[in-house]
C-alpha atoms as a PDB file:
ATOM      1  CA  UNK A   1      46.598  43.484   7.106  1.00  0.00           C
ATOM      2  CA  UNK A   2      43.742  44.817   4.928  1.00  0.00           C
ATOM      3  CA  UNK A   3      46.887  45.351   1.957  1.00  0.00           C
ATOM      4  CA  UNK A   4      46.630  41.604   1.204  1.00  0.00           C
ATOM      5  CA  UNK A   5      42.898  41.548   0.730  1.00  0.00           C
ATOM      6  CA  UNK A   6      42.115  42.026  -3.218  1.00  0.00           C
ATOM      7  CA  UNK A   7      40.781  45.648  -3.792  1.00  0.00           C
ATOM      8  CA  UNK A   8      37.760  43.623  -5.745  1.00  0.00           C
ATOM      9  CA  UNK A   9      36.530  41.588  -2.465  1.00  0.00           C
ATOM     10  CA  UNK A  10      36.469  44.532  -0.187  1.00  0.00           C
ATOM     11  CA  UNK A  11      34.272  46.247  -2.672  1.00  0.00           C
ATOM     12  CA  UNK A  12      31.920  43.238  -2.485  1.00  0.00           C
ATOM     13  CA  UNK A  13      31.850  43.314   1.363  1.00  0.00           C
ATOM     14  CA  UNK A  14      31.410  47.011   1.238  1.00  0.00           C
ATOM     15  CA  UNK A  15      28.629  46.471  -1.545  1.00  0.00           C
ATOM     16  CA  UNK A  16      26.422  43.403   1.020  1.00  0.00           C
ATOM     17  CA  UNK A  17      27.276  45.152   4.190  1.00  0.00           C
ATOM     18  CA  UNK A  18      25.303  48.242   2.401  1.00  0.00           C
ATOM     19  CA  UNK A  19      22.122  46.317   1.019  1.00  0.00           C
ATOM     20  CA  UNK A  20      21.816  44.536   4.239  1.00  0.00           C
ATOM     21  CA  UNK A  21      21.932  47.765   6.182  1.00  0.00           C
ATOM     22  CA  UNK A  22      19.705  49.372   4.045  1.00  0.00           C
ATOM     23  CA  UNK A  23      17.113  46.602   4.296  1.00  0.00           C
ATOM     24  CA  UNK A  24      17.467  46.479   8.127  1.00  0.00           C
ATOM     25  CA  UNK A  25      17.070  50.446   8.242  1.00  0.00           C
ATOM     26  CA  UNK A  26      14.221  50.557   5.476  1.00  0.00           C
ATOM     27  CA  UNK A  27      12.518  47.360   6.042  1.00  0.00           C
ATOM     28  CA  UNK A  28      13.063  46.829   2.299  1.00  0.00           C
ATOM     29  CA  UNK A  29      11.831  42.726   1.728  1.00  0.00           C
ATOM     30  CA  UNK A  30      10.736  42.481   5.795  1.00  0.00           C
ATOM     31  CA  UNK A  31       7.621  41.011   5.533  1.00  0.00           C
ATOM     32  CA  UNK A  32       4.520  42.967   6.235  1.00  0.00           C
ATOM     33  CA  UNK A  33       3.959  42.957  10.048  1.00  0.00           C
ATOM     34  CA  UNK A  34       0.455  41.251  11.081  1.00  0.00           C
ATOM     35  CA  UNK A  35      -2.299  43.750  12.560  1.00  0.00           C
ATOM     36  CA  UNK A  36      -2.803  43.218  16.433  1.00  0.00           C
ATOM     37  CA  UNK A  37      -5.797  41.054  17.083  1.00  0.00           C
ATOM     38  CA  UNK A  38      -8.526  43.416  19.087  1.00  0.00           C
ATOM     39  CA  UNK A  39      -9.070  41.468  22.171  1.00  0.00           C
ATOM     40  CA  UNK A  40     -12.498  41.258  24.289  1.00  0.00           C
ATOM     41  CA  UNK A  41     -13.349  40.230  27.843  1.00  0.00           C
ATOM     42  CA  UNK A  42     -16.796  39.164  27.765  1.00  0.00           C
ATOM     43  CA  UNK A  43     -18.317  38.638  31.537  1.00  0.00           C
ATOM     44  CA  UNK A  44     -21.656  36.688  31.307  1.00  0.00           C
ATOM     45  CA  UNK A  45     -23.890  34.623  33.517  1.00  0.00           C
ATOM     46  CA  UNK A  46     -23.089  31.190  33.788  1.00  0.00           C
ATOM     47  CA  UNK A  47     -26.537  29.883  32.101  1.00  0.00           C
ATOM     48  CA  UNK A  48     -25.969  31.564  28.982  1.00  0.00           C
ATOM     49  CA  UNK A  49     -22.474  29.727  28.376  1.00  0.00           C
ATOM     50  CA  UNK A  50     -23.932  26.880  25.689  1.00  0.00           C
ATOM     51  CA  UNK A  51     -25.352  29.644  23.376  1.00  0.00           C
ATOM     52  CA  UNK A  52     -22.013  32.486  24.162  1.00  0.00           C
ATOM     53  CA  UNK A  53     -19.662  29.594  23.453  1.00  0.00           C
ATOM     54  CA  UNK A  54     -21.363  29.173  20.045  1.00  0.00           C
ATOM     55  CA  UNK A  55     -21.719  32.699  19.489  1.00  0.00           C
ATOM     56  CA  UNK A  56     -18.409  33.569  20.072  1.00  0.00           C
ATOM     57  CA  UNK A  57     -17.032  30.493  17.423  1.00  0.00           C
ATOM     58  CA  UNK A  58     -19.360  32.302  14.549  1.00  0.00           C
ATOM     59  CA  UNK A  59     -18.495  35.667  15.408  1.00  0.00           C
ATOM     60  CA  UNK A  60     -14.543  35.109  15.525  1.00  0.00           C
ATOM     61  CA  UNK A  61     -14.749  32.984  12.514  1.00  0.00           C
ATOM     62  CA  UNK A  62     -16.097  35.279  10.532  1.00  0.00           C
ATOM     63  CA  UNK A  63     -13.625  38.574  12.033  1.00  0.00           C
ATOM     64  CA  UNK A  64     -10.699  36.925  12.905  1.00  0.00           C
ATOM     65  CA  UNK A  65      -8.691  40.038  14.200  1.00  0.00           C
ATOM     66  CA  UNK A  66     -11.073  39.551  17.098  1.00  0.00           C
ATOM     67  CA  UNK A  67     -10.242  37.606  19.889  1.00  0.00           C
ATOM     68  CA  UNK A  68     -12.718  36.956  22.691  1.00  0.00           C
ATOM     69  CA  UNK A  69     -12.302  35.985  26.072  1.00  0.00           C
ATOM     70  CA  UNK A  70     -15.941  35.048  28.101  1.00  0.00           C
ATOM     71  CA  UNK A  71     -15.628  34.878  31.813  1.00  0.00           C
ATOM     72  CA  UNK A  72     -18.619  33.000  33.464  1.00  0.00           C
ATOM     73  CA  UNK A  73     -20.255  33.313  36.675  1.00  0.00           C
ATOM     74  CA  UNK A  74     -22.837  34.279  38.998  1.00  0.00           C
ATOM     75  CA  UNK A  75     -24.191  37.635  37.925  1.00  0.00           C
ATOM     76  CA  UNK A  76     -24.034  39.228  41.354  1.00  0.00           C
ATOM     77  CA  UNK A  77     -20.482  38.145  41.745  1.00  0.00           C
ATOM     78  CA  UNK A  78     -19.833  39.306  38.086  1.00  0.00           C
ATOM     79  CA  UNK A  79     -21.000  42.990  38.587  1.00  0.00           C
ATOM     80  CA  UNK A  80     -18.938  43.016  42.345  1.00  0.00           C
ATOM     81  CA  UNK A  81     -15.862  42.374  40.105  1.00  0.00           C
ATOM     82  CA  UNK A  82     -16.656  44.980  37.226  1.00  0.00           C
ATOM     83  CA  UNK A  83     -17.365  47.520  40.301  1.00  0.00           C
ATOM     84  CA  UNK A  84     -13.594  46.943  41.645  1.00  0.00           C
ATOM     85  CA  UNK A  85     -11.904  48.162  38.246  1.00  0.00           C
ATOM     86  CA  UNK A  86     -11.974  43.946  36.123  1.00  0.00           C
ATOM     87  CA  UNK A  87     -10.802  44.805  32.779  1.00  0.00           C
ATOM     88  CA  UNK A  88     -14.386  43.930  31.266  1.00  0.00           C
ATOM     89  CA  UNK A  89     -15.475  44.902  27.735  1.00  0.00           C
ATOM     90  CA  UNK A  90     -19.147  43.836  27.725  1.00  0.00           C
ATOM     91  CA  UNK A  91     -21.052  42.535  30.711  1.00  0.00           C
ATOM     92  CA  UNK A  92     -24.336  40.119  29.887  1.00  0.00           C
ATOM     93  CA  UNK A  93     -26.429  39.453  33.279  1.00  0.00           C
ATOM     94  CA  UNK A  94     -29.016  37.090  34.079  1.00  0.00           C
ATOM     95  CA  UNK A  95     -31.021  39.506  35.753  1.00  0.00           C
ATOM     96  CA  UNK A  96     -31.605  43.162  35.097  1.00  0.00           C
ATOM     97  CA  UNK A  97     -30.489  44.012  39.038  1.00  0.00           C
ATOM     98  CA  UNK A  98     -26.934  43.755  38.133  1.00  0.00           C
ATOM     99  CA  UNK A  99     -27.380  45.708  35.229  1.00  0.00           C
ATOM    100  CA  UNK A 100     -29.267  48.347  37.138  1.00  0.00           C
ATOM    101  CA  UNK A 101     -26.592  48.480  39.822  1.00  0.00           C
ATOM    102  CA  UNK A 102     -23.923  49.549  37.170  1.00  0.00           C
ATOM    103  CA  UNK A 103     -26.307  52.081  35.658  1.00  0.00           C
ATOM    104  CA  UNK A 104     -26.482  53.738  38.694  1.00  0.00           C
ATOM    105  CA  UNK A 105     -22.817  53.701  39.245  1.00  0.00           C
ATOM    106  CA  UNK A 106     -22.300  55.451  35.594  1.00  0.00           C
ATOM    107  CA  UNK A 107     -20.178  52.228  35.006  1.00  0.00           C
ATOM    108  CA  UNK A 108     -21.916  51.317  31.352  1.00  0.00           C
ATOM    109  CA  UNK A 109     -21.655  53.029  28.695  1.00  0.00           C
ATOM    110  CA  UNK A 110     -24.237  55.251  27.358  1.00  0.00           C
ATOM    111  CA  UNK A 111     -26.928  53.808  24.751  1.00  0.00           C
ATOM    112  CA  UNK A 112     -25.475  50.346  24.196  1.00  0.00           C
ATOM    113  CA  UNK A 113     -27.646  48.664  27.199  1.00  0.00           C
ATOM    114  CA  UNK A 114     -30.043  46.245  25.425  1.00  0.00           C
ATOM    115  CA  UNK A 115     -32.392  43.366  26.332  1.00  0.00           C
ATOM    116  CA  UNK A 116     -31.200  40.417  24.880  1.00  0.00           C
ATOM    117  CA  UNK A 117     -33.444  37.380  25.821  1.00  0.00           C
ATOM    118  CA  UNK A 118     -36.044  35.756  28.988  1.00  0.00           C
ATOM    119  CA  UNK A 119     -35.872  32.375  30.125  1.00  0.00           C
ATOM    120  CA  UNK A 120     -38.722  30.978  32.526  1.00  0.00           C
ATOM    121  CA  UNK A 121     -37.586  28.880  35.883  1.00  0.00           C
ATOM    122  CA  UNK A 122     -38.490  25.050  36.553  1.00  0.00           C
ATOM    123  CA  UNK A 123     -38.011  22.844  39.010  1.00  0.00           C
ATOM    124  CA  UNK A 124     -35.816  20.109  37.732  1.00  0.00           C
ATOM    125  CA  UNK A 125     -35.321  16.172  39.804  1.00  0.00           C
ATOM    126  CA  UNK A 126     -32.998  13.616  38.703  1.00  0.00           C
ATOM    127  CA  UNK A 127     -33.439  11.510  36.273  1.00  0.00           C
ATOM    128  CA  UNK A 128     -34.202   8.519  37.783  1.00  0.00           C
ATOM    129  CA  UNK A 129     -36.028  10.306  40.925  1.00  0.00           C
ATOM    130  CA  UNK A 130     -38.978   8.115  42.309  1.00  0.00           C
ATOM    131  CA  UNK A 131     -40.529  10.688  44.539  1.00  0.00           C
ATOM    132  CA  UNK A 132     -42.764  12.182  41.833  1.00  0.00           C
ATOM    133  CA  UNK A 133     -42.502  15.567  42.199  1.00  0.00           C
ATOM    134  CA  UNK A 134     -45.332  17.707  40.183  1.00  0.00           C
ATOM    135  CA  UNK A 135     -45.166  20.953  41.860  1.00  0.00           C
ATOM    136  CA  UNK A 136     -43.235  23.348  43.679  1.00  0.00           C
ATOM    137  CA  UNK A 137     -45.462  22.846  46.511  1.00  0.00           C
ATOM    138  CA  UNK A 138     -44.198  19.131  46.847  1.00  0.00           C
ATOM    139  CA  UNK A 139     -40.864  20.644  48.120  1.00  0.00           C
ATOM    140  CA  UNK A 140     -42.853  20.772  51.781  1.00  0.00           C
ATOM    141  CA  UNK A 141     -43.242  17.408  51.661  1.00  0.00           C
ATOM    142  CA  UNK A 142     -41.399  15.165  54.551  1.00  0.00           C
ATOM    143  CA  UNK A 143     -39.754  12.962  52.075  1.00  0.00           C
ATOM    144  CA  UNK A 144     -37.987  15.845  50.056  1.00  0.00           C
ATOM    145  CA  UNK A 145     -34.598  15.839  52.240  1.00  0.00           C
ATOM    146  CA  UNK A 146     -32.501  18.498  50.141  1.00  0.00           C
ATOM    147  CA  UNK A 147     -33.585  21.457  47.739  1.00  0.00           C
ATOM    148  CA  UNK A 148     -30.821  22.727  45.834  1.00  0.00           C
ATOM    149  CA  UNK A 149     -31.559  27.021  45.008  1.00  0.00           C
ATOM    150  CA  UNK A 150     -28.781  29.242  43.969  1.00  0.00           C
ATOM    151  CA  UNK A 151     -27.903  32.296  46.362  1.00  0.00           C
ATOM    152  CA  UNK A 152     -30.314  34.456  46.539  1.00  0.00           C
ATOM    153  CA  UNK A 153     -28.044  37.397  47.062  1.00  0.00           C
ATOM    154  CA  UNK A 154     -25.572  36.920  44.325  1.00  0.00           C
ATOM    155  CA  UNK A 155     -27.206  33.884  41.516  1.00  0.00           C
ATOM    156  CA  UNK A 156     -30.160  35.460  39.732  1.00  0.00           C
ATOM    157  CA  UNK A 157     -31.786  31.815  39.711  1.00  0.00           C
ATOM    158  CA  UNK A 158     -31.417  31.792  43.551  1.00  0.00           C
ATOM    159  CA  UNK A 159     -33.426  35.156  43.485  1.00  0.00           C
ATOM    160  CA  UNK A 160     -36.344  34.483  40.602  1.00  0.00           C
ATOM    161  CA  UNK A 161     -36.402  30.744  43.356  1.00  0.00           C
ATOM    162  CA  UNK A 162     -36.733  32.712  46.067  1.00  0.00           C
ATOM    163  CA  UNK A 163     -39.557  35.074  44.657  1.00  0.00           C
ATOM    164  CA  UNK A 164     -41.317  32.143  43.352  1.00  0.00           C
ATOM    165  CA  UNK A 165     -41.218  29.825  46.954  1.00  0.00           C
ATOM    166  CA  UNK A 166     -42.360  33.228  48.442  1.00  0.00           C
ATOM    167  CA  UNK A 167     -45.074  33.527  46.045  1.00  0.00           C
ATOM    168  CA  UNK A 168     -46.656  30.190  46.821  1.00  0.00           C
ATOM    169  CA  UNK A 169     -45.878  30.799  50.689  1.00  0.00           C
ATOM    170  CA  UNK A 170     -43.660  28.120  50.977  1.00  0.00           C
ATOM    171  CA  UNK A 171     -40.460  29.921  50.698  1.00  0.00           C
ATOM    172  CA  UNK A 172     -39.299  29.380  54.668  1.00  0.00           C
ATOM    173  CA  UNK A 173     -40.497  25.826  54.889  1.00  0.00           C
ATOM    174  CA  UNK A 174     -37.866  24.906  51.631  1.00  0.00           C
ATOM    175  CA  UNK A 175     -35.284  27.923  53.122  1.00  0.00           C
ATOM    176  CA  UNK A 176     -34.751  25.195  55.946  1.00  0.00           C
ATOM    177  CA  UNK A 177     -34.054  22.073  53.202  1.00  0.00           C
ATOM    178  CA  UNK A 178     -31.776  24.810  50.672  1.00  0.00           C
ATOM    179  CA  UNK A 179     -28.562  23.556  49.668  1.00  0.00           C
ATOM    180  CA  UNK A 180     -27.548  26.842  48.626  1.00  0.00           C
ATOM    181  CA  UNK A 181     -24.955  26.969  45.076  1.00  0.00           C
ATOM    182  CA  UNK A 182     -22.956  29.508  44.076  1.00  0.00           C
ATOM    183  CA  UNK A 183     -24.366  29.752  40.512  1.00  0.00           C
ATOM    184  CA  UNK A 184     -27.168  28.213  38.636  1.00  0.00           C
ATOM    185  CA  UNK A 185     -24.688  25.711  36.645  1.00  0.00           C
ATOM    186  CA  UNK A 186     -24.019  23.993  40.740  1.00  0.00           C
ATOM    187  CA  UNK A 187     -27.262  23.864  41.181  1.00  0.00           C
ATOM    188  CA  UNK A 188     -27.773  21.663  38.222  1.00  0.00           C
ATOM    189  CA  UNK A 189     -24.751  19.524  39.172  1.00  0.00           C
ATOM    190  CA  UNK A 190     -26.431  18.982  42.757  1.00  0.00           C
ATOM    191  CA  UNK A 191     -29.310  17.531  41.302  1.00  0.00           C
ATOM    192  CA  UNK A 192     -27.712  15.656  38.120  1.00  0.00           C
ATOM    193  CA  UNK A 193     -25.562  14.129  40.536  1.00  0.00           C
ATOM    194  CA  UNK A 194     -28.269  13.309  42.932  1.00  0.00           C
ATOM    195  CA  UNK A 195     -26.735  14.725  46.179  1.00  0.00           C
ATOM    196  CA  UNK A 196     -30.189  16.459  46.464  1.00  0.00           C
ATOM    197  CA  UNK A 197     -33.775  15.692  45.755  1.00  0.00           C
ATOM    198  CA  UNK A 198     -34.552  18.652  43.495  1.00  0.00           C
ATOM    199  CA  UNK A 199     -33.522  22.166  42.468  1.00  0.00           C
ATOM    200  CA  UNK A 200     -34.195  25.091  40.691  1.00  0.00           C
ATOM    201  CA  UNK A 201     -32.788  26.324  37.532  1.00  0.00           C
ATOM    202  CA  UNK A 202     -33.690  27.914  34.246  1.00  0.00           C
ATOM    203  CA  UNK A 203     -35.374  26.107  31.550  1.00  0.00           C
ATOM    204  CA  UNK A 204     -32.314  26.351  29.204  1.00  0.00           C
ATOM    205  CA  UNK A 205     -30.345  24.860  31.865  1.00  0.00           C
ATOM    206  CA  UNK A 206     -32.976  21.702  32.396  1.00  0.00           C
ATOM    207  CA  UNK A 207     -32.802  21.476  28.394  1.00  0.00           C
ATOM    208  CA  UNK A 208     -29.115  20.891  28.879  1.00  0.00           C
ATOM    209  CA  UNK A 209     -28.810  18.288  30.755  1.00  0.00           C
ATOM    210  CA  UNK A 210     -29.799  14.738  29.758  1.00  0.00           C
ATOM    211  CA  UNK A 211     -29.276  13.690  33.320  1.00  0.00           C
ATOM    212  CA  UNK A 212     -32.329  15.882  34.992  1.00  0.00           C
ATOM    213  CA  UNK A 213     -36.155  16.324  34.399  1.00  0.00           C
ATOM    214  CA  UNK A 214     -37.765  19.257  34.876  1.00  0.00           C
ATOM    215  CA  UNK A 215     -41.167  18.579  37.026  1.00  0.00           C
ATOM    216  CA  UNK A 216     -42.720  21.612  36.945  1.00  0.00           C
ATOM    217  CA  UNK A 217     -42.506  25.030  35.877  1.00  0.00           C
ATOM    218  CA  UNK A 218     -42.805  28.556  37.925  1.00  0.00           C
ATOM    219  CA  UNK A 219     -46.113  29.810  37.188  1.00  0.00           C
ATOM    220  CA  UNK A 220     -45.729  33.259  35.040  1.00  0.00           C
ATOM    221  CA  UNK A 221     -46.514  35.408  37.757  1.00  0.00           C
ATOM    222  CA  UNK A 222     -44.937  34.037  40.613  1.00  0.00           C
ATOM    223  CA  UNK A 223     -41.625  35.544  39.614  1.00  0.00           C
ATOM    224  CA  UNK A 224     -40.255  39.018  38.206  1.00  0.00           C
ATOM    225  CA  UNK A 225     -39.663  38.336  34.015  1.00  0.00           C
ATOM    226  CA  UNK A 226     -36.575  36.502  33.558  1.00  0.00           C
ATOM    227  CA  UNK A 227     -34.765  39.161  31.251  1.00  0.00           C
ATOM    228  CA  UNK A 228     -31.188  38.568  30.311  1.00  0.00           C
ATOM    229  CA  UNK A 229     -29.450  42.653  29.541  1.00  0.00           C
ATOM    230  CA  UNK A 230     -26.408  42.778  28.189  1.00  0.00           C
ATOM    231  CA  UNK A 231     -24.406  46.395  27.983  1.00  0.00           C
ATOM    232  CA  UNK A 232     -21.025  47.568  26.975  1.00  0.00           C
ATOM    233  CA  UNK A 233     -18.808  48.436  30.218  1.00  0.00           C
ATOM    234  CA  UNK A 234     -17.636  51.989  30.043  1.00  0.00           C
ATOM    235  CA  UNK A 235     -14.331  51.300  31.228  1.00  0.00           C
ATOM    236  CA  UNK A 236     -13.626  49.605  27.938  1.00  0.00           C
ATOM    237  CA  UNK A 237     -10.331  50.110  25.829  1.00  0.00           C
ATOM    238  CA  UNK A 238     -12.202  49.223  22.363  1.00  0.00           C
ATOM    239  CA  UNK A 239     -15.701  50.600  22.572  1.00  0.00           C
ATOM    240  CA  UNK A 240     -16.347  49.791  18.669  1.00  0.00           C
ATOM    241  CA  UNK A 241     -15.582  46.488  18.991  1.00  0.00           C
ATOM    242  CA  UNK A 242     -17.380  45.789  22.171  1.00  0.00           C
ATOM    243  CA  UNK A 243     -20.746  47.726  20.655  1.00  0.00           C
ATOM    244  CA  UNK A 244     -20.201  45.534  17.267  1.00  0.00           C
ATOM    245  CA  UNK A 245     -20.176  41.799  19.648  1.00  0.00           C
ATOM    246  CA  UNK A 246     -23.297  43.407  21.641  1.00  0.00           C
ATOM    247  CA  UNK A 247     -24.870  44.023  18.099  1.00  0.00           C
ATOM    248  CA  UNK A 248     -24.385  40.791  16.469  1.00  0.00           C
ATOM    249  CA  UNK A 249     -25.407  39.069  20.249  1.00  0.00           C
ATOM    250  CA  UNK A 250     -28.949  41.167  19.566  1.00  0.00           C
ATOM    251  CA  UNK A 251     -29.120  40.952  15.759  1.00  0.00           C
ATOM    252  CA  UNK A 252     -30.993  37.995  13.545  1.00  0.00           C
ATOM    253  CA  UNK A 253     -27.433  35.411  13.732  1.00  0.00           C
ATOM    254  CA  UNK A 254     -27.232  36.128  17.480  1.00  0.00           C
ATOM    255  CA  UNK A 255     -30.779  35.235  18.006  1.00  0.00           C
ATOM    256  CA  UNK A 256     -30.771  31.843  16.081  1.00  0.00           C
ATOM    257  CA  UNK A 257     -27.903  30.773  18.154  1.00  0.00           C
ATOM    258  CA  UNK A 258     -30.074  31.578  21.372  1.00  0.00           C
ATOM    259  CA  UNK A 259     -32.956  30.294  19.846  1.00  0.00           C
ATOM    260  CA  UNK A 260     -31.184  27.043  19.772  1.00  0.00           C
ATOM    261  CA  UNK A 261     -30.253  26.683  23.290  1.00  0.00           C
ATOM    262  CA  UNK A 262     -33.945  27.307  24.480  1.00  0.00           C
ATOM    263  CA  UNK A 263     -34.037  30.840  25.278  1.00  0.00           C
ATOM    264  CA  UNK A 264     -36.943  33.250  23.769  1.00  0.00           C
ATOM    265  CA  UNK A 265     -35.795  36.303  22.026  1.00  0.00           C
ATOM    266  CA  UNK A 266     -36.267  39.505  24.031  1.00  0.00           C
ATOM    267  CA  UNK A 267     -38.200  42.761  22.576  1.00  0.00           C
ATOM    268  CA  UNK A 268     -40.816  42.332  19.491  1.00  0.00           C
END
């Protein structure tokens, strides 16, 4: 069959059939395959998420092969989940407990733990609330029905409320009003909402929300400092990368973002 094909035209084929194998073999004019983006799992406490969702847009716009993933959430229920093996990169808690609990554990990874900023805890009402709350004493009063406070256990907030309450020796006489929230962001819901009469949340929180009014804030001493640490997670598949985010989270571009959202700078 092949006799009646021109000699000229099977040395064509023959001629394509080796440049194309050639290019496949070679990767002669393939075009340059992209790099791999270096991907981040960022778990943080719910109240930063204004100022991480900004920080994350600036930092990934200006390194692109970064991607970054933030999982929010109570803090307590944040560090359970890095204990049982999450895939985490950095962890940022709202409370240095957390932090202190992975410390222990030899679960962070050495020298990268770093304060990052304090907050201070108010006592926000709705909006339009009539009952003219002043004080966190006022939360005894008969009228105050409900008194939203995130678990103590697991939601930092719930634990700086329940130092505070405790410190003014009305912590059992709200206990028995506490709608209790499974992070600070429900807490503020409650109240924006007006399901309850008040609640207690951070200050950056309050500053959110154009829906609540904060009537009074935790004196200073009433409450341990409100210090946000943030740490790289030893477990972590790209150390540089997750040391580089902590970095620019505690450098001069991180702080303006936090500054922003309300929170004060930790350290000097």
């Amino acid at each position: 069959m092949f006799r009646s094909i021109p000699r000229m035209v099977l040395l064509f084929v023959a001629a394509v059939v080796l440049l194309v194998g050639g290019g496949l073999l070679f990767g002669a004019g393939a075009p340059p395959a992209s790099p791999a983006k270096t991907e981040l799992t960022v778990s943080a406490a719910i109240s930063l998420k204004d100022a991480l969702d900004e920080a994350k847009q600036l930092y990934t716009r200006d390194d692109p092969e970064v991607s970054i993933a933030i999982n929010y959430g109570a803090s307590g229920t944040l560090q359970l989940q890095i204990e049982q093996g999450a895939p985490v990169d950095v962890f940022v808690s709202a409370a240095p407990k957390q932090m202190d609990a992975l410390e222990m554990k030899g679960l962070l990874l050495a020298g990268t733990r770093k304060d990052l900023v304090q907050n201070e805890v108010v006592l926000i009402v709705p909006k339009d609330s009539r009952l003219g709350l002043t004080t966190f004493k006022d939360l005894t009063r008969p009228d105050v029905k409900q008194v939203a406070l995130g678990e103590p256990a697991t939601v930092p907030a719930g634990e700086y409320a329940k130092e505070t309450l405790t410190s003014l020796g009305i912590y059992d006489a709200v206990k028995a009003k506490a709608v209790l929230a499974k992070d600070v962001r429900q807490v503020l819901t409650y109240v924006e909402s007006g399901n309850v009469d008040a609640g207690i949340v951070y200050a950056t929180d309050a500053a959110s929300s154009a829906k609540v009014m904060v009537a009074a804030v935790a004196p200073p001493k009433s409450h341990s400092l409100v210090i946000y640490p943030g740490a790289v997670v030893r477990a972590t598949a790209n150390p540089e990368a997750a040391k580089a985010f902590l970095d620019f989270l505690a450098g001069p571009r991180g702080a303006a973002v936090f500054r922003k959202y309300g929170f004060q700078v930790a350290g000097p």
